[in-house]
Protein backbone atom coordinates (compact mmCIF):
# COMPACT_ATOMS: atom_id res chain seq x y z
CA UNK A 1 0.00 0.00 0.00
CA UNK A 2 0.95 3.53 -1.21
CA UNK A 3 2.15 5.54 2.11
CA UNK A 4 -0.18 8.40 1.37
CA UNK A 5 -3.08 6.09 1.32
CA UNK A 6 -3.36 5.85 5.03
CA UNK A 7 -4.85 8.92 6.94
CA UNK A 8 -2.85 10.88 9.03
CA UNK A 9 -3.62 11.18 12.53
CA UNK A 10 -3.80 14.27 14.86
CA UNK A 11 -1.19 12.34 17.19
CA UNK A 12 1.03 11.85 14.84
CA UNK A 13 0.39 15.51 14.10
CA UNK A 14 1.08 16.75 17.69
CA UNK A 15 4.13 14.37 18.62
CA UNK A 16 5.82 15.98 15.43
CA UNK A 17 4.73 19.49 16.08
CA UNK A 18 5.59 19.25 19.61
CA UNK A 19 8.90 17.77 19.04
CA UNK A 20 9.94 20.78 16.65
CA UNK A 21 8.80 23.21 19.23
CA UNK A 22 10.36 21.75 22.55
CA UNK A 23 13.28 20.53 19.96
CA UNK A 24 13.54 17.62 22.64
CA UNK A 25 11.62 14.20 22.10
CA UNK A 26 11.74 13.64 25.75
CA UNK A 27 10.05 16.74 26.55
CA UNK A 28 7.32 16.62 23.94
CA UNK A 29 6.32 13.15 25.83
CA UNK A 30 6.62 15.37 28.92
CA UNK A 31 4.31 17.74 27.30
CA UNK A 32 1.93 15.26 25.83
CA UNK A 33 1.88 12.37 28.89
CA UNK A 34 2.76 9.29 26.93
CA UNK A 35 6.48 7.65 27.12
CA UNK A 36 9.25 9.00 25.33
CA UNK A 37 9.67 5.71 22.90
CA UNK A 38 5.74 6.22 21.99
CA UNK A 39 6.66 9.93 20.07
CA UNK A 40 9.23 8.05 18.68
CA UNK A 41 7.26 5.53 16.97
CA UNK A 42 4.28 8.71 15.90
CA UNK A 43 7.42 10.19 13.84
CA UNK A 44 8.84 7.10 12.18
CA UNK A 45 5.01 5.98 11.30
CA UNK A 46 4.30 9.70 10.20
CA UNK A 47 7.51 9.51 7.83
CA UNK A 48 6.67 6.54 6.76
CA UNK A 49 3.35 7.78 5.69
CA UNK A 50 4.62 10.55 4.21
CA UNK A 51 7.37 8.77 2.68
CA UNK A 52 9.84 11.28 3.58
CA UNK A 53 12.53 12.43 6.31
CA UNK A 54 10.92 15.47 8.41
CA UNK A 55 13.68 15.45 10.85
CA UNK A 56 17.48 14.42 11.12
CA UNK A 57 17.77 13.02 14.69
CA UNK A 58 20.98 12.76 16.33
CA UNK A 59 22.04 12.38 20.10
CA UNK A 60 22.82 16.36 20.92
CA UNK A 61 20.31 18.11 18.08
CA UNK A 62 17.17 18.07 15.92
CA UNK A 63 17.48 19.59 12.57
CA UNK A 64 13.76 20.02 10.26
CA UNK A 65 14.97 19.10 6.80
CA UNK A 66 13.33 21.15 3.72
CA UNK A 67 9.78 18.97 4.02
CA UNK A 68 9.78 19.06 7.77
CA UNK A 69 9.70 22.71 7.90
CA UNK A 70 6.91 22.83 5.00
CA UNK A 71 5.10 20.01 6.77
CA UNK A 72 5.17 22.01 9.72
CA UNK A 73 3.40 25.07 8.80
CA UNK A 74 0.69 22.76 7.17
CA UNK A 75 0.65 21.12 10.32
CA UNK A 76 0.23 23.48 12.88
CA UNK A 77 -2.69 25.71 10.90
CA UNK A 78 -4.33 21.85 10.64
CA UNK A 79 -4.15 21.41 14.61
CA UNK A 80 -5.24 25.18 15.10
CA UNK A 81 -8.09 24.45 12.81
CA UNK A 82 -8.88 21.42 15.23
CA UNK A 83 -8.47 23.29 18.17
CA UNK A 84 -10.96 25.90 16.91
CA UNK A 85 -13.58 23.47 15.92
CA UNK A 86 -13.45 21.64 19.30
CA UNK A 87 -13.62 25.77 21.02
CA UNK A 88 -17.03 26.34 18.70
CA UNK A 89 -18.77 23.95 20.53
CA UNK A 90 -17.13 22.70 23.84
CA UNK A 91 -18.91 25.19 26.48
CA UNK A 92 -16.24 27.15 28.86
CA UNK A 93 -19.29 27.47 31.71
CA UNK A 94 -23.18 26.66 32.22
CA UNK A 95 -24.39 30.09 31.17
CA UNK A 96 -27.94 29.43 29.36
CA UNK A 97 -27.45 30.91 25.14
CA UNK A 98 -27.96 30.14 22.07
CA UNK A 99 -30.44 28.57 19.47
CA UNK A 100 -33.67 26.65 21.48
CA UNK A 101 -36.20 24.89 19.03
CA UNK A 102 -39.41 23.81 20.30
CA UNK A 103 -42.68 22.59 18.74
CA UNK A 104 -45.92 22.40 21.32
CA UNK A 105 -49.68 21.52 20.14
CA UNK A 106 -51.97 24.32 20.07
CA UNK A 107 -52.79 24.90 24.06
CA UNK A 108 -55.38 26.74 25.27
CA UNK A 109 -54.22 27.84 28.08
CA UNK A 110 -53.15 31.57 29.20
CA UNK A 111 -50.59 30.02 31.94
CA UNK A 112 -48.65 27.88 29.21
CA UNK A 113 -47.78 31.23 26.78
CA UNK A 114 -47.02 32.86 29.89
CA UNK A 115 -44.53 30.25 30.97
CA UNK A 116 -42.71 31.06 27.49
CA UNK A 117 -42.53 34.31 27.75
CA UNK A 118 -41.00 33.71 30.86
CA UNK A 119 -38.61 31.55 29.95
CA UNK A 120 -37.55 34.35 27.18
CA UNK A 121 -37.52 36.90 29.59
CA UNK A 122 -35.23 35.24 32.46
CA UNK A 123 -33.14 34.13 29.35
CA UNK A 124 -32.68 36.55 26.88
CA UNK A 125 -29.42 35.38 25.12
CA UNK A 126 -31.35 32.11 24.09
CA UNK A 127 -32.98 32.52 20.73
CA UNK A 128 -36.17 30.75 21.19
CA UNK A 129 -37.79 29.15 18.31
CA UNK A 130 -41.59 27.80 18.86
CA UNK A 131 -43.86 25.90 16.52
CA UNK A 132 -47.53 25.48 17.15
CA UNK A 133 -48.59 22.74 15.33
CA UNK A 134 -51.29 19.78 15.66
CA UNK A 135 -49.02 17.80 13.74
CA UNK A 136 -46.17 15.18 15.48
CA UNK A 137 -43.04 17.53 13.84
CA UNK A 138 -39.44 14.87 12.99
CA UNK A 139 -37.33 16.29 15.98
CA UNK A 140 -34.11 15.10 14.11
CA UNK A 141 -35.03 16.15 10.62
CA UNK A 142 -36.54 19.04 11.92
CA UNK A 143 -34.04 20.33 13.73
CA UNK A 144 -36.15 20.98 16.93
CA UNK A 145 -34.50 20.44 20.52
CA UNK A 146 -37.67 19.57 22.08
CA UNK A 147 -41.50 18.97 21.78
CA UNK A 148 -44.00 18.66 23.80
CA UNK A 149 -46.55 15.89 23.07
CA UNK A 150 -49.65 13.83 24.40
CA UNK A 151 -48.76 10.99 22.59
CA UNK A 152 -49.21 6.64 22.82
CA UNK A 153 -46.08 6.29 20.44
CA UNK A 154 -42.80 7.47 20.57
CA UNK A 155 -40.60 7.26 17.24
CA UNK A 156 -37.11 4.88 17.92
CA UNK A 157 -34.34 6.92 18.74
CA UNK A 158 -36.38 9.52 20.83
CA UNK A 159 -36.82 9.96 25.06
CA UNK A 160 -39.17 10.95 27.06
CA UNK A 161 -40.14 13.26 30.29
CA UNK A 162 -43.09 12.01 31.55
CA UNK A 163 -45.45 14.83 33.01
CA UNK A 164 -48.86 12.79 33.47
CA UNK A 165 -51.05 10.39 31.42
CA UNK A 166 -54.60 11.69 30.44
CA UNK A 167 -57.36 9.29 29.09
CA UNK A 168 -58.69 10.07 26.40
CA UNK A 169 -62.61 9.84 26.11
CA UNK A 170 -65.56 9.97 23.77
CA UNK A 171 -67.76 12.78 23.93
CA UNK A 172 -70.66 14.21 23.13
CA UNK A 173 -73.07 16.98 23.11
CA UNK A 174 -76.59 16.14 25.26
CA UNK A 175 -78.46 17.73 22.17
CA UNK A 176 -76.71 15.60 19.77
CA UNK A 177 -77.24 12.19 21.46
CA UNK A 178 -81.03 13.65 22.01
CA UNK A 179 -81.27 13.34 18.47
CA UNK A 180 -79.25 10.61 17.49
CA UNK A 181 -79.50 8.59 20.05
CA UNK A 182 -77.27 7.41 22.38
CA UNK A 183 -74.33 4.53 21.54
CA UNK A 184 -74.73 1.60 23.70
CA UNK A 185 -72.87 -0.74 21.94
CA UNK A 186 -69.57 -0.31 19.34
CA UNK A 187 -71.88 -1.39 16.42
CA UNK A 188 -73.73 1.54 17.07
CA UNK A 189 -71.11 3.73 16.05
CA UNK A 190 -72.32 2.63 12.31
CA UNK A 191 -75.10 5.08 12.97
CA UNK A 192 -73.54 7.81 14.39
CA UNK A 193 -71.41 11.16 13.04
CA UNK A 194 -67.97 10.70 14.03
CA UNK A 195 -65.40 13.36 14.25
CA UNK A 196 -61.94 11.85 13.65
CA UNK A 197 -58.52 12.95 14.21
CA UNK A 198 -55.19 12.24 12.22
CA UNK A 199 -52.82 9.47 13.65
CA UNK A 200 -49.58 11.06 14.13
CA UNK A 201 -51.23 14.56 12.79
CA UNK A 202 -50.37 12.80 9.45
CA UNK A 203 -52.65 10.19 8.27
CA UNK A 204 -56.92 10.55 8.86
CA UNK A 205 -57.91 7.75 11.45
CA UNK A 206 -59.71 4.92 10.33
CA UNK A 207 -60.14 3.30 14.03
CA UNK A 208 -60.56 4.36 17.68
CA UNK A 209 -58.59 2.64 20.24
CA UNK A 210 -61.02 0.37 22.45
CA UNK A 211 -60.46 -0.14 26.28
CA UNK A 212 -57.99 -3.62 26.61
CA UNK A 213 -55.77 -1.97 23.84
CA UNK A 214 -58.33 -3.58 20.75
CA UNK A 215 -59.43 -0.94 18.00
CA UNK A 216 -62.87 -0.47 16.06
CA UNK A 217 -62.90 0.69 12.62
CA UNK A 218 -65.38 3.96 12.53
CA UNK A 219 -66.44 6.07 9.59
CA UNK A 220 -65.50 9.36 9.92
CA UNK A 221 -68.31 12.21 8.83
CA UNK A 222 -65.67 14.93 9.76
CA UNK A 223 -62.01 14.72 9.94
CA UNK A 224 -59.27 17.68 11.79
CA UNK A 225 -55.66 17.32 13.07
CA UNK A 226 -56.77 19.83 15.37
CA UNK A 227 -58.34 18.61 18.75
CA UNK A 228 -59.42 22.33 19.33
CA UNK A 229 -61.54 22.34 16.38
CA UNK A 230 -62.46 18.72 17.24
CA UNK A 231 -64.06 19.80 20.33
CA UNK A 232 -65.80 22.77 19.06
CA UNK A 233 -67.93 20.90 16.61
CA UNK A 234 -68.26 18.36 19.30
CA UNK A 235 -70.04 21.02 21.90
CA UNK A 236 -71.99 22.30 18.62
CA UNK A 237 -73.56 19.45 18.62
CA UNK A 238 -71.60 18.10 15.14
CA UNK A 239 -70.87 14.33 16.14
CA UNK A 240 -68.77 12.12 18.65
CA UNK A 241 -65.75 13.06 19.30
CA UNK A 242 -62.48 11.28 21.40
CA UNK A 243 -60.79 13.56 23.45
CA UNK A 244 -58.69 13.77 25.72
CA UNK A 245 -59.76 14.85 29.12
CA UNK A 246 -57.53 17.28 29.97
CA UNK A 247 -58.73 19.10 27.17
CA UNK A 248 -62.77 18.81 27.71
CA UNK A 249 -62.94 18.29 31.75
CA UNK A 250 -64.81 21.32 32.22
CA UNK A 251 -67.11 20.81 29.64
CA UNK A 252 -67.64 17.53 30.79
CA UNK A 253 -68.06 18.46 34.25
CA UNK A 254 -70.27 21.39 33.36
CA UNK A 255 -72.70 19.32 31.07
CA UNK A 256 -71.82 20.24 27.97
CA UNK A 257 -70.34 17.31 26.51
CA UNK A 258 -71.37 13.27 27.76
CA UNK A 259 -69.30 10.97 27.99
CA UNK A 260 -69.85 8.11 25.31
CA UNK A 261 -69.78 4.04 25.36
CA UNK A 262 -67.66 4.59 29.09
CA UNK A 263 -65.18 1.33 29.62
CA UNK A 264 -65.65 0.43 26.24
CA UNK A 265 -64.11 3.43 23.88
CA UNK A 266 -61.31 4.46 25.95
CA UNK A 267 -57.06 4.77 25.91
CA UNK A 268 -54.79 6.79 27.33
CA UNK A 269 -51.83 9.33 26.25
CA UNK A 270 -48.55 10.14 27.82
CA UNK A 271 -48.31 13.73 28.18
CA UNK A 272 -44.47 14.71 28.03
CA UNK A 273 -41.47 16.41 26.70
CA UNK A 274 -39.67 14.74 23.53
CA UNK A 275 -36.31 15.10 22.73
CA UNK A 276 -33.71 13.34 20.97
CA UNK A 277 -30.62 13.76 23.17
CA UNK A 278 -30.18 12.89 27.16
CA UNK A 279 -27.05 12.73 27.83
CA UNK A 280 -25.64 15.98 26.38
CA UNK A 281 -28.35 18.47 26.65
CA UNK A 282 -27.04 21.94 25.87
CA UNK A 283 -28.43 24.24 29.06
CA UNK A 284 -30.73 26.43 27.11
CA UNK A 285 -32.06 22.81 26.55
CA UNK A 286 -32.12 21.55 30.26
CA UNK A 287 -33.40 25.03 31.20
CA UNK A 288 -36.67 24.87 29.21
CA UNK A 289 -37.53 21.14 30.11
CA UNK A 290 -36.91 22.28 33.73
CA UNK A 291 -39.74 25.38 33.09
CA UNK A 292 -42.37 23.11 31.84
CA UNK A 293 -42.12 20.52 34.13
CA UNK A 294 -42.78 22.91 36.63
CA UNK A 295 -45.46 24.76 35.10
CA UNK A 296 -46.89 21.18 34.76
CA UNK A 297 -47.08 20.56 38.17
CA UNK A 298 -49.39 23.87 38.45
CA UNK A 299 -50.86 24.83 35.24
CA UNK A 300 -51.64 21.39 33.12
CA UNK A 301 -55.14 20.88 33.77
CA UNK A 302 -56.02 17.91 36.30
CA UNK A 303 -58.92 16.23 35.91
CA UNK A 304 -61.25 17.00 38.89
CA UNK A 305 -62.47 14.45 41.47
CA UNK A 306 -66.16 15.82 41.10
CA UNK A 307 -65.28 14.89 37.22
CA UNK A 308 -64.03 11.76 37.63
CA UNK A 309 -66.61 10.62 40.08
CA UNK A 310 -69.12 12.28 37.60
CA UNK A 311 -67.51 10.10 34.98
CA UNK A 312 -68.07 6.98 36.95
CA UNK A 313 -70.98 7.12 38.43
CA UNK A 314 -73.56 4.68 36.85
CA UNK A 315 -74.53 3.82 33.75
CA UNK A 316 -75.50 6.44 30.90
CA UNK A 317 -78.97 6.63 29.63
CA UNK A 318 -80.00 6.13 26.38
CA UNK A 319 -81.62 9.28 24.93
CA UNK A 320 -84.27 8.36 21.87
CA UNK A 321 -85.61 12.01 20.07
CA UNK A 322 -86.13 13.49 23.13
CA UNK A 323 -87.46 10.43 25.06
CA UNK A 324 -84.91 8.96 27.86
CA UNK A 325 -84.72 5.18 27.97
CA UNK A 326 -82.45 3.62 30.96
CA UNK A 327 -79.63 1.01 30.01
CA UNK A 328 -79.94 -2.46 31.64
């Protein structure tokens, strides 16, 4: 094999750079840590590479020869440029800068924008970056640092902070079931208007996830990656809708919207912060996780126990055009 063929290697690079400038092998292995007899062998397999002599050794002296000093110059801008590239991104302290990419779902809630403009306010040399969208964004081909996501899949190659689970529910208006009648069974779906969402924000559903982790195939009358709009024509009295209850627990608990076929057309999400690297987190990074987990703690709507008790308590009635009819 051809000497040049082989790569040359930033050892090689620094035992013969460091040799020329301490013009002593024995202190350039001072300098670099390793044993005097290990620069030795960098320079004969770097001449060897290069198929030249760089230096003329003897016992009192080193001498560069005409390629050593050329080599030389070469090689000390190629270690600065190494040096410099290793300084762009190795961080000198834990001050909180620099680029921050985020996506979120649309949130209606005042306390979540006011967290971010929080955040941008205690840090103001971190260039946030947020996307609202409905739709499950490619963290790595997207370039975002982190989203947040209520979610039952998480892509290979991603982690996760959990902040809660939330079921998520069908529901309905009371006028709507008053005049379509009220699902008791899953084959009674085949009757009903169903508003669907978009698995993954991508692709319109086809199914709805049934409680023991089965699915039912539904035909969809309206269709939104949007749960906002979802639930809108829901309490308008537009179809069923499944929701999750973090998003609809007042409406629930207020009467607005019924819950549907209960213990029969349920699942549940994990609500949590996505990103795609754990171990080095940049701090602008660490600092934003940090701020939603604890506005979580205070500001992402809990489920009340009036709710939940409301939820479970009994049996729904089947409403007929207006004319109530109990189940069992």
């Amino acid at each position: 094999m051809h000497p040049m063929t082989d790569p040359l290697e930033t050892a090689e690079l620094l035992a013969f750079t460091r040799t020329v400038d301490a013009k002593s092998l024995s202190r350039a292995a001072t300098d670099l840590g390793v044993p005097r007899a290990t620069i030795g062998r960098r320079l004969a397999r770097l001449e060897q590479r290069l198929g030249t002599r760089l230096l003329r050794r003897s016992t009192r002296s080193l001498v560069l020869t005409a390629s050593g000093e050329a080599f030389y110059r070469h090689a000390r801008m190629v270690l600065d440029a190494v040096q410099q590239a290793e300084a762009s991104v190795r961080r000198t302290d834990s001050a909180v800068r620099g680029e921050l990419r985020v996506a979120v779902p649309p949130i209606d809630e005042p306390s979540f924008r006011a967290m971010l403009c929080d955040f941008a306010a205690r840090y103001p040399e971190v260039h946030m970056h947020v996307h609202v969208s409905s739709q499950l964004v490619d963290l790595q081909r997207g370039g975002y640092d982190v989203a947040l996501r209520a979610s039952t899949v998480l892509e290979p190659g991603l982690y996760v902070r959990k902040l809660r689970n939330t079921p998520i529910l069908a529901f309905a208006s009371p006028g709507y079931l008053q005049e379509h009648g009220t699902p008791l069974t899953l084959k009674d779906l085949r009757a009903q208007r169903c508003l669907m969402g978009f698995n993954r924000g991508e692709v319109p559903q086809t199914h709805w996830p049934t409680v023991g982790g089965g699915k039912v195939q539904v035909a969809g009358a309206f269709f939104s990656n949007d749960l906002s709009l979802l639930l809108q024509a829901a309490l308008r009295g537009q179809g069923i809708a499944m929701l999750p209850l973090m998003l609809c627990e007042q409406h629930a608990r207020s009467g607005e919207l019924v819950h549907v076929l209960p213990g029969v057309l349920e699942s549940d999400a994990q609500v949590g912060l996505v990103f795609a690297e754990r171990e080095f987190q940049p701090p602008q990074v660490r600092a934003f996780v940090d701020a939603v987990v604890a506005w979580a703690q205070e500001g992402l709507p809990q489920p009340s126990e009036a709710c939940q008790e409301k939820l479970r308590a009994g049996r729904p009635k089947k409403v007929v055009r207006g004319r109530s009819v109990s189940r069992g």
